[in-house]
Protein backbone atom coordinates (compact mmCIF):
# COMPACT_ATOMS: atom_id res chain seq x y z
CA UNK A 1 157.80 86.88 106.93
CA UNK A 2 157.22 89.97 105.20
CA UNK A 3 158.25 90.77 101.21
CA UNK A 4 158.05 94.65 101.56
CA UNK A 5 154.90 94.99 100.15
CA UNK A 6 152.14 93.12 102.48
CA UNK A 7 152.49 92.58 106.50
CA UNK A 8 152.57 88.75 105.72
CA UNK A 9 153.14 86.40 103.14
CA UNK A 10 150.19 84.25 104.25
CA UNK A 11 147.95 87.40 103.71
CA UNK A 12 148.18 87.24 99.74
CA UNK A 13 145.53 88.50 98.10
CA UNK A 14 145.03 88.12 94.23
CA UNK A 15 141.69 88.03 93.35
CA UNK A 16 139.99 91.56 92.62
CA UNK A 17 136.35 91.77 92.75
CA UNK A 18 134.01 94.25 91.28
CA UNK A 19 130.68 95.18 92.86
CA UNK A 20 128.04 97.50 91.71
CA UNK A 21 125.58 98.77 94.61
CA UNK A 22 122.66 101.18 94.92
CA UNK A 23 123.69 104.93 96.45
CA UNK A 24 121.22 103.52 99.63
CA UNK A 25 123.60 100.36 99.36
CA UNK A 26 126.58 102.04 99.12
CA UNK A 27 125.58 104.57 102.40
CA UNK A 28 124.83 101.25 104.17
CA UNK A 29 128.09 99.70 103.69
CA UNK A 30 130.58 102.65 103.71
CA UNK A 31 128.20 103.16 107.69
CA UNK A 32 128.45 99.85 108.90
CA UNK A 33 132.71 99.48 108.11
CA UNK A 34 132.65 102.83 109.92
CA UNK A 35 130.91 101.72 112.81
CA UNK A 36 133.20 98.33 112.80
CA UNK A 37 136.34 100.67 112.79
CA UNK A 38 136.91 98.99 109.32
CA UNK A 39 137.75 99.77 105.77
CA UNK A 40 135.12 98.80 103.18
CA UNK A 41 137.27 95.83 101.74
CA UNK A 42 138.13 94.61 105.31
CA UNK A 43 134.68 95.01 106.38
CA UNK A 44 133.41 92.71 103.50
CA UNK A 45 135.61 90.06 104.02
CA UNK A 46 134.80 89.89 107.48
CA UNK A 47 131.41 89.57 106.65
CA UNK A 48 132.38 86.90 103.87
CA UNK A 49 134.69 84.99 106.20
CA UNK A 50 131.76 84.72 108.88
CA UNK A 51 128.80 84.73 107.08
CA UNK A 52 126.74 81.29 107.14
CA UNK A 53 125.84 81.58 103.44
CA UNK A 54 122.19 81.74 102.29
CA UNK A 55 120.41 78.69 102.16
CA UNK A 56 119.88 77.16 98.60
CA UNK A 57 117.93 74.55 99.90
CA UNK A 58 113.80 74.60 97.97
CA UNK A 59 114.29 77.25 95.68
CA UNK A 60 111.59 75.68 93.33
CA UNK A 61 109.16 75.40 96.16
CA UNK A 62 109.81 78.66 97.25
CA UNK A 63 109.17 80.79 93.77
CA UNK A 64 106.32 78.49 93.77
CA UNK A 65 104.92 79.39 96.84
CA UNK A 66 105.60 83.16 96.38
CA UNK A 67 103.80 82.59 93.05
CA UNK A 68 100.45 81.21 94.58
CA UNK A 69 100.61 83.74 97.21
CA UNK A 70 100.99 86.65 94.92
CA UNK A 71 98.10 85.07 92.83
CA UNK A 72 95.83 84.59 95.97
CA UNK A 73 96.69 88.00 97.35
CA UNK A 74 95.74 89.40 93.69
CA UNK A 75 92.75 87.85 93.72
CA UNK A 76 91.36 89.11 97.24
CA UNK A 77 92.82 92.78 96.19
CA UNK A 78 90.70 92.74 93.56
CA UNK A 79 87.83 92.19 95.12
CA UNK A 80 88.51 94.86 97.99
CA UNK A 81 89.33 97.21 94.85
CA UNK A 82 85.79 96.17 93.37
CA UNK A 83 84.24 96.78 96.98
CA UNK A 84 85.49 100.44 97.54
CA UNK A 85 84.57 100.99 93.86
CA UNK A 86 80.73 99.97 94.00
CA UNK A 87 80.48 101.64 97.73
CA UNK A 88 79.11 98.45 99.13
CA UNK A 89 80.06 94.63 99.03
CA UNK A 90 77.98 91.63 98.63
CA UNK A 91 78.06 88.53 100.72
CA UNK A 92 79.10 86.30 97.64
CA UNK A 93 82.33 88.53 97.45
CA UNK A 94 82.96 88.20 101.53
CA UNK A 95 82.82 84.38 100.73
CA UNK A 96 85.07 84.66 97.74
CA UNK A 97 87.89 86.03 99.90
CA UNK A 98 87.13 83.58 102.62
CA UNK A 99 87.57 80.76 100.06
CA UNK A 100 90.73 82.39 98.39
CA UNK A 101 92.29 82.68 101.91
CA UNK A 102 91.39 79.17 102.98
CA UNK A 103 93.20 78.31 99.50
CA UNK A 104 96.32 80.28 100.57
CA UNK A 105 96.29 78.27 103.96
CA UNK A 106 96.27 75.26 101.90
CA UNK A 107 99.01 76.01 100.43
CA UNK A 108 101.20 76.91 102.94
CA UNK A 109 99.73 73.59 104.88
CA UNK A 110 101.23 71.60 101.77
CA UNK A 111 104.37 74.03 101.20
CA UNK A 112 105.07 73.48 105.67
CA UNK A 113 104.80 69.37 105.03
CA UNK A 114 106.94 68.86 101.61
CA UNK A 115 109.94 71.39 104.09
CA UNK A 116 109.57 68.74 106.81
CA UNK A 117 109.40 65.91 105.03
CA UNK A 118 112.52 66.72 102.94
CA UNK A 119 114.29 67.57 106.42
CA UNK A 120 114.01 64.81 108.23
């Protein structure tokens, strides 16, 4: 049944929400409803209405993880940094960034087994 202002009665909508983008954002979105044949707000409901949501699930082990990577990858971009600086590199530094990526395998080894384990 309609009411003279919506197609539907069923199709009430009375929640308003704000959203503040980047101009690359923006482009993106006002593009993509285009290309659906859409209007923006119809376009993001779709994609609310049939998104499956972004997994929550080890947020702690993943800023973790992130954290020893970006401390591992620090370390062995030092060392290349030192390297180009001083022209030549020594065989204690080659070993260095062998050991540092070993230590980032590690980690991922332990990070792959906690996902599992919590899985199953």
């Amino acid at each position: 049944m309609t009411n003279g202002k919506r197609k539907y009665l069923s199709c009430k909508k009375d929640c308003h929400v704000s959203l503040k983008l980047s101009e690359e954002d923006f482009m993106k979105l006002e593009s993509d409803a285009k290309s659906a044949g859409m209007d923006r707000s119809k376009y993001l409901r779709a994609l609310i209405q049939n998104a499956k949501g972004i997994d929550p699930t080890f947020v702690a082990d993943r800023a973790q993880l992130i954290r020893n990577v970006s401390g591992v990858s620090n370390n062995v971009n030092q060392m290349a940094h030192l390297a180009n600086a001083q022209g030549q590199i020594y065989f204690s530094a080659i070993e260095e960034v062998r050991q540092e990526v070993v230590k980032l395998q590690d980690i991922l080894k332990e990070v792959l087994d906690v996902w599992q384990l919590r899985k199953s």
